[in-house]
C-alpha atoms as a PDB file:
ATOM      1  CA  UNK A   1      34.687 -99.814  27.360  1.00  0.00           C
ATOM      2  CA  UNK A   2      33.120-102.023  30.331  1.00  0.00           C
ATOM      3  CA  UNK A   3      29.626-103.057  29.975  1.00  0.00           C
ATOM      4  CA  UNK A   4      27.071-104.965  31.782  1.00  0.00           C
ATOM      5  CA  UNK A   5      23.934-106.477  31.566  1.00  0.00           C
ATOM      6  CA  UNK A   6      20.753-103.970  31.828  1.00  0.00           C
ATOM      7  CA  UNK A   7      18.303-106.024  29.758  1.00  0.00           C
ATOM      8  CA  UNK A   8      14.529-105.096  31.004  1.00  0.00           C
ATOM      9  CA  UNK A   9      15.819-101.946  32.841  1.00  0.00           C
ATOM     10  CA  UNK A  10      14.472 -98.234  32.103  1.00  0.00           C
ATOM     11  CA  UNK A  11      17.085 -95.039  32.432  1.00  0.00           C
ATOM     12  CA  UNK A  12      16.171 -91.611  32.557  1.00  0.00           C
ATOM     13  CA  UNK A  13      19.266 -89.283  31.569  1.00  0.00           C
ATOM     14  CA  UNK A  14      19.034 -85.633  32.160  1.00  0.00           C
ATOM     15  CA  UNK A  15      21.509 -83.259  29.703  1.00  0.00           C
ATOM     16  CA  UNK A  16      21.654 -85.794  27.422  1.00  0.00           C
ATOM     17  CA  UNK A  17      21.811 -84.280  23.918  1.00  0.00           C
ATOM     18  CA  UNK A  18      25.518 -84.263  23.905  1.00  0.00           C
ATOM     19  CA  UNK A  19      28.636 -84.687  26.160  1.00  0.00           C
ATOM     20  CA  UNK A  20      28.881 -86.981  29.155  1.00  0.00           C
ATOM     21  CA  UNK A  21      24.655 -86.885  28.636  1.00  0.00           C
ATOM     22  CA  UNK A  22      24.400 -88.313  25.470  1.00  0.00           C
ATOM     23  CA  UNK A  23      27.739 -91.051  25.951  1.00  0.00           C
ATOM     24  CA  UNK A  24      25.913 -92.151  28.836  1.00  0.00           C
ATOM     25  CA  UNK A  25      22.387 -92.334  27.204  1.00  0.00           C
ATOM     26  CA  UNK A  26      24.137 -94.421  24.733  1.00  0.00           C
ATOM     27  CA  UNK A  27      26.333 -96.923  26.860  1.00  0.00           C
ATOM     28  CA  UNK A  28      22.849 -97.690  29.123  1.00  0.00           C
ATOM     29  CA  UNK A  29      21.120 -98.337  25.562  1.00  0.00           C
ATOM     30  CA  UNK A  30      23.884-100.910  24.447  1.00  0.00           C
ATOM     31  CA  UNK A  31      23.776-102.591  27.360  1.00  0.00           C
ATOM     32  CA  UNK A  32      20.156-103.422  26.867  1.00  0.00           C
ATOM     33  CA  UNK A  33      18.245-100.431  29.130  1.00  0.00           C
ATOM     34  CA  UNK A  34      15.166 -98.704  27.300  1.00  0.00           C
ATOM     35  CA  UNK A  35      16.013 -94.840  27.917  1.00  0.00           C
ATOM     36  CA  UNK A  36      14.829 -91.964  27.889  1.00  0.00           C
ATOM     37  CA  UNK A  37      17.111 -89.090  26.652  1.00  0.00           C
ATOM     38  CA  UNK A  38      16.106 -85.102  28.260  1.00  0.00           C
ATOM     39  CA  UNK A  39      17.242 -82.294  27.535  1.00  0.00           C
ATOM     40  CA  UNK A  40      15.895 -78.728  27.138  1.00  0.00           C
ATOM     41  CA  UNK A  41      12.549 -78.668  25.025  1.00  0.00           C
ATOM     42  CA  UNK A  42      13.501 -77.211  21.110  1.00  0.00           C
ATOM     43  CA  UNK A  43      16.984 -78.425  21.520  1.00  0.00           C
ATOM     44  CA  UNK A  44      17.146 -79.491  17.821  1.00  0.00           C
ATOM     45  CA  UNK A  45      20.415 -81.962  18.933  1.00  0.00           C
ATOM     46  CA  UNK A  46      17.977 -84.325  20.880  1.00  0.00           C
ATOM     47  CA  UNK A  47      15.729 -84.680  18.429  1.00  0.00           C
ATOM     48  CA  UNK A  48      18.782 -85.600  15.797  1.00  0.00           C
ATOM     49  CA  UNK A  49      20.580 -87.481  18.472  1.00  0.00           C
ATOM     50  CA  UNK A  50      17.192 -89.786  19.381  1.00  0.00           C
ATOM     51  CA  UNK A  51      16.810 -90.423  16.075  1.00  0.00           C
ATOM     52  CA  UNK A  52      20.530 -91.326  15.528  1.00  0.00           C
ATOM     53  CA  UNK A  53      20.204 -93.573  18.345  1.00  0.00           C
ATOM     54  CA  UNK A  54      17.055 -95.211  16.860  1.00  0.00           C
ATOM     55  CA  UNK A  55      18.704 -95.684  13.438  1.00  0.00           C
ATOM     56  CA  UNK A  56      21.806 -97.560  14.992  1.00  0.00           C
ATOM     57  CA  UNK A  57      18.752 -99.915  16.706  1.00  0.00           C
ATOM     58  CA  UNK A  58      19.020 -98.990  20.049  1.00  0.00           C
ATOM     59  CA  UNK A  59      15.789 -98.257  22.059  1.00  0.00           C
ATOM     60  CA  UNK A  60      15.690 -94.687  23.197  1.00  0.00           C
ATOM     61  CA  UNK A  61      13.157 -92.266  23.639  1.00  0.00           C
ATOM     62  CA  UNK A  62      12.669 -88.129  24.051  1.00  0.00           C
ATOM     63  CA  UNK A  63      12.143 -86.510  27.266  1.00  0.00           C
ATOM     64  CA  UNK A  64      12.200 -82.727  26.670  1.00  0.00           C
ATOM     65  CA  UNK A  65      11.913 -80.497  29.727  1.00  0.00           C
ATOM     66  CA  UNK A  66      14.083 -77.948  32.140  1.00  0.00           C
ATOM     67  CA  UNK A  67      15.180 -79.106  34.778  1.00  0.00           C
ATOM     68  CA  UNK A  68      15.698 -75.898  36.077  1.00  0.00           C
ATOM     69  CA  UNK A  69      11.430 -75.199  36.046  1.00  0.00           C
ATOM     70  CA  UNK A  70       9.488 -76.875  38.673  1.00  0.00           C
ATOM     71  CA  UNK A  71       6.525 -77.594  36.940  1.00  0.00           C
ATOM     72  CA  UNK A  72       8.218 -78.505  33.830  1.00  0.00           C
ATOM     73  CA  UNK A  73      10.910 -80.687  35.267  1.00  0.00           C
ATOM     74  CA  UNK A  74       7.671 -82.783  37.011  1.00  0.00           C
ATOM     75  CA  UNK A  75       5.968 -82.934  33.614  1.00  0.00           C
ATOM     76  CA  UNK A  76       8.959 -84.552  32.114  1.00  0.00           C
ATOM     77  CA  UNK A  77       9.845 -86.940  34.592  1.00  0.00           C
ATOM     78  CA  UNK A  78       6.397 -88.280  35.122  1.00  0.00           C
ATOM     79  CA  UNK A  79       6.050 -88.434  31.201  1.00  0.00           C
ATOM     80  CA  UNK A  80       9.091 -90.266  30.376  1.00  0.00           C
ATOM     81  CA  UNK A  81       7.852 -92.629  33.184  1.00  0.00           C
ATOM     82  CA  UNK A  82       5.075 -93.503  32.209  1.00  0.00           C
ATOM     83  CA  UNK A  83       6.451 -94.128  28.796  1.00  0.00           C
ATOM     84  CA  UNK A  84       9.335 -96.304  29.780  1.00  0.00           C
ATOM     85  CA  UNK A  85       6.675 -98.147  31.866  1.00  0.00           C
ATOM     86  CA  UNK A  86       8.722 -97.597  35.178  1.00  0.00           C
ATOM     87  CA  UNK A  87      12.157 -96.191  36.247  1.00  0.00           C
ATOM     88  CA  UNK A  88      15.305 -97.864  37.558  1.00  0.00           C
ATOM     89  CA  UNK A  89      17.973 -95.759  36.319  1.00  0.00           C
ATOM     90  CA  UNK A  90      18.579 -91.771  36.852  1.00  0.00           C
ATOM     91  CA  UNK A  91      21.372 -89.940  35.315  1.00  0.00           C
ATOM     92  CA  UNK A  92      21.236 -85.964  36.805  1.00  0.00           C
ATOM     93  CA  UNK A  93      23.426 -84.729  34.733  1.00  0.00           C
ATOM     94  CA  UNK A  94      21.831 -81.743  33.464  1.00  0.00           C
ATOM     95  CA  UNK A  95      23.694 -78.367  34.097  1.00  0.00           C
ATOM     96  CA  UNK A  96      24.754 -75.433  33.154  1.00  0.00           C
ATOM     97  CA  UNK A  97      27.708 -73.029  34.041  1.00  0.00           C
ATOM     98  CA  UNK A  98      25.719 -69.761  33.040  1.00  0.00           C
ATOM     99  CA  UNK A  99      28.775 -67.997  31.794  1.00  0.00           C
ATOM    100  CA  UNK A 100      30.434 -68.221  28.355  1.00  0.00           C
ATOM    101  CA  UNK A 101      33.746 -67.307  29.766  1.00  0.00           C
ATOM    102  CA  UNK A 102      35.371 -68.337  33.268  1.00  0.00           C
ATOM    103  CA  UNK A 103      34.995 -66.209  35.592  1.00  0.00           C
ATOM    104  CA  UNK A 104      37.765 -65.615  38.210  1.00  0.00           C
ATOM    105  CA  UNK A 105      37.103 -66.039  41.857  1.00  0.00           C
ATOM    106  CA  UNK A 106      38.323 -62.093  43.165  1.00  0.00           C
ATOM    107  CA  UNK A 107      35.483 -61.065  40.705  1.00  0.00           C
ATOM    108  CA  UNK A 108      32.733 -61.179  43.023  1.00  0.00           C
ATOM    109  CA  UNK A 109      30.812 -58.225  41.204  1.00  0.00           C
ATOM    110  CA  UNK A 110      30.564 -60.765  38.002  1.00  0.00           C
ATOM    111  CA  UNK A 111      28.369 -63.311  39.328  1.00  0.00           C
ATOM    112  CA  UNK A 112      24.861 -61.574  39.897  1.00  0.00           C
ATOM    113  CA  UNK A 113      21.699 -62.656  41.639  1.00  0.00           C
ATOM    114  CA  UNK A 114      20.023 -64.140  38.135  1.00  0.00           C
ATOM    115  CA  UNK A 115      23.527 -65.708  37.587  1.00  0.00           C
ATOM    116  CA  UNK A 116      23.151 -67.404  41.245  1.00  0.00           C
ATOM    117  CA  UNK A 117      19.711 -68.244  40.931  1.00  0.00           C
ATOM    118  CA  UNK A 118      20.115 -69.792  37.103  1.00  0.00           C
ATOM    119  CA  UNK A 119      23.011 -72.131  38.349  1.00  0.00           C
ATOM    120  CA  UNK A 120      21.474 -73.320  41.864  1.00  0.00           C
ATOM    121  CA  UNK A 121      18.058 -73.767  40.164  1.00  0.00           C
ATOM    122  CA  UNK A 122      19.295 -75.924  37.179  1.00  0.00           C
ATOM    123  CA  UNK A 123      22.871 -77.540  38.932  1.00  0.00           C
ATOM    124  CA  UNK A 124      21.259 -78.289  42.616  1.00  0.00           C
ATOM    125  CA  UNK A 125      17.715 -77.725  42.966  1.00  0.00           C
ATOM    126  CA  UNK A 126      17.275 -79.526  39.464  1.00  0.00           C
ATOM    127  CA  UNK A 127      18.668 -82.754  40.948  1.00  0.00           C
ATOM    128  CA  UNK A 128      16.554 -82.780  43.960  1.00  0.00           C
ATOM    129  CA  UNK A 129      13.563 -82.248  41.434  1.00  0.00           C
ATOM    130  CA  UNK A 130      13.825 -85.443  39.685  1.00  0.00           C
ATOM    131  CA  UNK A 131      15.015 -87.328  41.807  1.00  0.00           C
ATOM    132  CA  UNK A 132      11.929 -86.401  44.352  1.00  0.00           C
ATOM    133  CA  UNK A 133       9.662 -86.568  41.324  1.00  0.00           C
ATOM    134  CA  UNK A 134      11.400 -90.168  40.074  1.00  0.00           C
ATOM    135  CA  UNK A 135      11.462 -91.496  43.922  1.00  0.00           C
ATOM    136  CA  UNK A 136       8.321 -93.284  44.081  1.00  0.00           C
ATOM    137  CA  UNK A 137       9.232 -95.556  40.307  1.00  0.00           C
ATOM    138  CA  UNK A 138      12.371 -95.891  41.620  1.00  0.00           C
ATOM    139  CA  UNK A 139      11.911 -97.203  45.032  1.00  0.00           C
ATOM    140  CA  UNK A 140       9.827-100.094  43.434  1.00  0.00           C
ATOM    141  CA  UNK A 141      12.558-101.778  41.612  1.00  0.00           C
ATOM    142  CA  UNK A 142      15.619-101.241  43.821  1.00  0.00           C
ATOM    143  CA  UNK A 143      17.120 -98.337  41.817  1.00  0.00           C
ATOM    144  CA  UNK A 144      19.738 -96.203  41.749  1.00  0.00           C
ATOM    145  CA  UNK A 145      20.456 -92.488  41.033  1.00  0.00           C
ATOM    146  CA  UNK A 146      23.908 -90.994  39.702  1.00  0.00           C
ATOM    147  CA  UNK A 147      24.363 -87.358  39.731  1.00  0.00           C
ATOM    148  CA  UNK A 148      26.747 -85.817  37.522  1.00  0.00           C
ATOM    149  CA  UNK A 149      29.221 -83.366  40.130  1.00  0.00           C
ATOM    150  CA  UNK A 150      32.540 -81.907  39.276  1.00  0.00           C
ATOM    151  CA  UNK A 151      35.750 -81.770  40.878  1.00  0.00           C
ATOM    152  CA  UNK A 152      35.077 -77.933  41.565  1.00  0.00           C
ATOM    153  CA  UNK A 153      32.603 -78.527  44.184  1.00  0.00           C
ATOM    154  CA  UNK A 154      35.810 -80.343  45.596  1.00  0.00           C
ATOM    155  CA  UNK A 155      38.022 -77.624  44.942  1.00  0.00           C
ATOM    156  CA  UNK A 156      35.952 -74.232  44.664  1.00  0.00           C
ATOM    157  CA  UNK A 157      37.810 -73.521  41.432  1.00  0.00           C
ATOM    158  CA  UNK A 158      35.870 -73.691  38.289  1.00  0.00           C
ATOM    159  CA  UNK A 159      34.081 -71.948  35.769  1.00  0.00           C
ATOM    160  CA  UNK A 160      33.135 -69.970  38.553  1.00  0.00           C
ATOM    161  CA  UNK A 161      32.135 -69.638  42.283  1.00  0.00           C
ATOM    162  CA  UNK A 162      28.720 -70.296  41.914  1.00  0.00           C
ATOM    163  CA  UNK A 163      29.108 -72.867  39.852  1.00  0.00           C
ATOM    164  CA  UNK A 164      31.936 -74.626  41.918  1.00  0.00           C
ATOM    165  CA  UNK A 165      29.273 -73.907  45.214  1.00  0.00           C
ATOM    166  CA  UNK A 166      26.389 -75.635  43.331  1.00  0.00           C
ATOM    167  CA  UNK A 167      28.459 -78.876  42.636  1.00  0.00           C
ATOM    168  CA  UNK A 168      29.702 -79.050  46.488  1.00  0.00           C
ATOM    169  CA  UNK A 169      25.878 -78.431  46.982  1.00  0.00           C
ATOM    170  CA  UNK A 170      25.080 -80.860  44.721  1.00  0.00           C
ATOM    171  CA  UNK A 171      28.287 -83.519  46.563  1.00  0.00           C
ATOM    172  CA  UNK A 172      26.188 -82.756  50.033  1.00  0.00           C
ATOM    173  CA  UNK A 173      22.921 -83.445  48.423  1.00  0.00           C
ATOM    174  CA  UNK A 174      23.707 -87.223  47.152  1.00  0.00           C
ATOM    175  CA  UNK A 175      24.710 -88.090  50.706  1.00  0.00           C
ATOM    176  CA  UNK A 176      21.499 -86.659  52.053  1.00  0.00           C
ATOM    177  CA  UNK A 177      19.486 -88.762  49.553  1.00  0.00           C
ATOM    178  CA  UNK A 178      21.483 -91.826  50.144  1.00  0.00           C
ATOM    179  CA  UNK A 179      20.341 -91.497  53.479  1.00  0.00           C
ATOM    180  CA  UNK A 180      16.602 -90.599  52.766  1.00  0.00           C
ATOM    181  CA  UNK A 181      15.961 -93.143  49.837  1.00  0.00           C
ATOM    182  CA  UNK A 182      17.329 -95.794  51.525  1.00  0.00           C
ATOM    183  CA  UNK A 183      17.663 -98.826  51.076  1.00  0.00           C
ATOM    184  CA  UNK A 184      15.477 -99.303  48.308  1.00  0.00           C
ATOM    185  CA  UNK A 185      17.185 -96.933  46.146  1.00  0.00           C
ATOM    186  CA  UNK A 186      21.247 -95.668  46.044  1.00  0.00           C
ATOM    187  CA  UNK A 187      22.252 -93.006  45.264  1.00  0.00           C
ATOM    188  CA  UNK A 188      26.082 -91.645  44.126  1.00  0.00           C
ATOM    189  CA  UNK A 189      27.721 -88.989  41.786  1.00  0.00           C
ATOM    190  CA  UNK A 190      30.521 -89.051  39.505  1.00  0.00           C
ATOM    191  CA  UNK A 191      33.345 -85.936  39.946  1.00  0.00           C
ATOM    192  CA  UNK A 192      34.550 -85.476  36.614  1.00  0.00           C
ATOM    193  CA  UNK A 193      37.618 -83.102  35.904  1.00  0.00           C
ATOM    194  CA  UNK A 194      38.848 -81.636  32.564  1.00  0.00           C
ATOM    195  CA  UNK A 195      36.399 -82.728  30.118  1.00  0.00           C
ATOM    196  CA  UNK A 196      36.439 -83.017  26.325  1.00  0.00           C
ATOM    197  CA  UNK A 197      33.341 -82.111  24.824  1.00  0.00           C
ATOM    198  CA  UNK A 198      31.476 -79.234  23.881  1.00  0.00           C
ATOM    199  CA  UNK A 199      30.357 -76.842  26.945  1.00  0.00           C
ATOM    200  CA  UNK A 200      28.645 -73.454  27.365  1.00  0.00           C
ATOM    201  CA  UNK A 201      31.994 -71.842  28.984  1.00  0.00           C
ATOM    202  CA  UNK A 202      34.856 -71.669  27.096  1.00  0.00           C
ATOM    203  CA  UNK A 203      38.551 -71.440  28.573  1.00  0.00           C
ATOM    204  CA  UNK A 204      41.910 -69.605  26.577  1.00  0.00           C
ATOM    205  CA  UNK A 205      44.121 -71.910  25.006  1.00  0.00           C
ATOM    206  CA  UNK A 206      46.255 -71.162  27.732  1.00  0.00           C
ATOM    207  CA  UNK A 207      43.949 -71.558  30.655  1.00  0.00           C
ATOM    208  CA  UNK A 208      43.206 -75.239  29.248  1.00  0.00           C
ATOM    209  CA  UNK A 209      46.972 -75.598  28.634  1.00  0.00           C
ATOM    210  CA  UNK A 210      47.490 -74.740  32.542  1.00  0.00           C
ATOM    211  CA  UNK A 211      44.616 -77.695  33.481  1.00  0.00           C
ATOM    212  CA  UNK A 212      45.751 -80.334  31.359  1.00  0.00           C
ATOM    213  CA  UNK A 213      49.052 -79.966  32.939  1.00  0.00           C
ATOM    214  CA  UNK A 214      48.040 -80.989  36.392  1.00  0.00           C
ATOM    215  CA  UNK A 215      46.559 -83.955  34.816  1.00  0.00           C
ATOM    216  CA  UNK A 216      48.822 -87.195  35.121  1.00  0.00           C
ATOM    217  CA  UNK A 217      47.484 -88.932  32.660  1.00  0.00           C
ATOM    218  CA  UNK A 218      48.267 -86.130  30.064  1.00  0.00           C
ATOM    219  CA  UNK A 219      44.979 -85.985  28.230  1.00  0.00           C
ATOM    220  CA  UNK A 220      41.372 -84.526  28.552  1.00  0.00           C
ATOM    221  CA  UNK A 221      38.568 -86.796  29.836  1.00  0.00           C
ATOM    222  CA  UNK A 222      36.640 -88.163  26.809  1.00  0.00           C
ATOM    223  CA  UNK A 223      32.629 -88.119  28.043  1.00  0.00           C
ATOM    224  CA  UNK A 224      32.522 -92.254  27.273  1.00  0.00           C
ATOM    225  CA  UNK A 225      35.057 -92.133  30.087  1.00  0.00           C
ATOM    226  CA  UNK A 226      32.721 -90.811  32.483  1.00  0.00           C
ATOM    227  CA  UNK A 227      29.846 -92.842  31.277  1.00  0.00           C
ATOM    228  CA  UNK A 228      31.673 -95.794  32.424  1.00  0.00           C
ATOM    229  CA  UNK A 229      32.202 -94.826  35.616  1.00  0.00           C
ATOM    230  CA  UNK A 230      28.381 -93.779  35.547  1.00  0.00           C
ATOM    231  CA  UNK A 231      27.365 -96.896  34.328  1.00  0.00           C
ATOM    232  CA  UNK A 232      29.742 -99.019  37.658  1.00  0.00           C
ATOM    233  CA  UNK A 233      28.225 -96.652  39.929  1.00  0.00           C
ATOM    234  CA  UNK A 234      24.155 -97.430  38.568  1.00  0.00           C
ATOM    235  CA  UNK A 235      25.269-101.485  39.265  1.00  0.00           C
ATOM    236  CA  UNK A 236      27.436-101.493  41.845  1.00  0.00           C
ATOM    237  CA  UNK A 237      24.813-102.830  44.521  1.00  0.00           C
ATOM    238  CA  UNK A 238      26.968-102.279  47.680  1.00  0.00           C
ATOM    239  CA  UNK A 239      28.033 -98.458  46.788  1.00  0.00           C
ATOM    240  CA  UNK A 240      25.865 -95.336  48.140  1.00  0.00           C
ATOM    241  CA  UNK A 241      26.252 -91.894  49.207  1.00  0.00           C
ATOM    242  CA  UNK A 242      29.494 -92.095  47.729  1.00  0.00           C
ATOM    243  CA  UNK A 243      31.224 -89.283  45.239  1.00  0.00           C
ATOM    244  CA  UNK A 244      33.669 -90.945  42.723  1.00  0.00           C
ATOM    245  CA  UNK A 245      36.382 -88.835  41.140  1.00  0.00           C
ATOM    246  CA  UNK A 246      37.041 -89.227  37.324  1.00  0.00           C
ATOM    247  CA  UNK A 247      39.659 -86.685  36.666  1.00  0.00           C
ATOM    248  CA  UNK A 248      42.840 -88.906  35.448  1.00  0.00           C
ATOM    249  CA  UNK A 249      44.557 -87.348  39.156  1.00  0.00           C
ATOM    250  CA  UNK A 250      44.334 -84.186  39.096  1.00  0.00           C
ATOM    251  CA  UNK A 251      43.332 -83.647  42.083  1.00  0.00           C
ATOM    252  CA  UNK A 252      46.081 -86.420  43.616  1.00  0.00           C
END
């Protein structure tokens, strides 16, 4: 596990009751950042997770709030800065696939217009939320943004086509705010590929079979795995507007 120093720094993770969320929450608070931990308000895990976090004497916070709401996604960033006192890390890693089963890319008739508007609100438009809302904090102490993508908005194949279309949205969008928060503030995303860790959409036995084989490294991505590469891309000083794939070569 790589580390660094973050002492006197304040994070802001979105999706962070469990999965790549919560490992990242937790590798910022080791290395010495006061965070903030969001995720959907009456999620009972962020609650247990916070306080789990607390216990092991790490210094965390809650940040409740949709990202997928305007009004509500505001709220919650403006609240968690003004209780971190400031912002120089945000995680967008909030999303959602919307489906509880893949959905193949001939069925066009499966994806409807609330299915489309669910997914771009909370995968893409969420995203540009915070980081709009957290611009102004962040622009004051030279930050940085990292925004969770996937290797389907690479691709096009993934738990669906909407889905894969927000995250090549979502690859578009961190160049675009590279450019615009410039240079006080960088801005990159991670691509993760198969991922090991609980998710809303679930694939056969066989379908995860079929993706683990095109993996070289013969194994699942474990979410401290992507923190890492989270956690490089938040100090790397001389990297922006740059999409990093984590996906042990799949896509090679």
């Amino acid at each position: 596990m790589i580390t660094c120093d973050l002492a006197g720094t304040r994070s802001l993770v979105t999706g962070a009751a469990s999965g790549i969320g919560l490992a990242t929450a937790t590798l910022f608070a080791r290395c010495g950042s006061r965070v903030a931990l969001n995720d959907l308000p009456g999620n009972p895990h962020l609650a247990r997770e916070v306080a789990r976090l607390r216990d092991s004497g790490l210094d965390v916070i809650a940040a409740p709030g949709d990202v997928g709401d305007e009004s509500d996604c505001e709220a919650m960033i403006s609240d968690a800065i003004d209780e971190l006192g400031g912002l120089d890390h945000l995680v967008n890693n909030a999303g959602t696939p919307a489906t509880s089963i893949p959905v193949p890319p001939r069925d066009l008739d499966a994806i409807d217009e609330d299915m489309w508007l669910k997914v771009l609100s909370v995968n893409l438009v969420g995203p540009y939320r915070c980081a709009r809302a957290a611009s102004e904090s962040l622009r004051q102490g030279g930050g940085a943004i990292v925004n969770t993508c996937s290797v389907a908005g690479l691709t096009g194949v993934g738990s669906s086509t909407a889905y894969a279309a927000s995250k090549a949205g979502l690859i578009n969008l961190t160049q675009a705010l590279a450019k615009a928060l410039a240079p006080e503030v960088r801005v990159n995303a991670v691509a993760p590929g198969v991922v090991d860790s609980p998710w809303e959409c679930r694939w056969s036995e066989e379908g995860n079979q079929e993706r683990l084989a095109r993996v070289p490294l013969n194994r699942a991505g474990e979410p401290d795995d992507f923190a890492e590469s989270i956690l490089f891309l938040a100090h790397a000083s001389y990297i922006t507007g740059h999409t990093l794939v984590v996906d042990g070569g799949m896509t090679a």
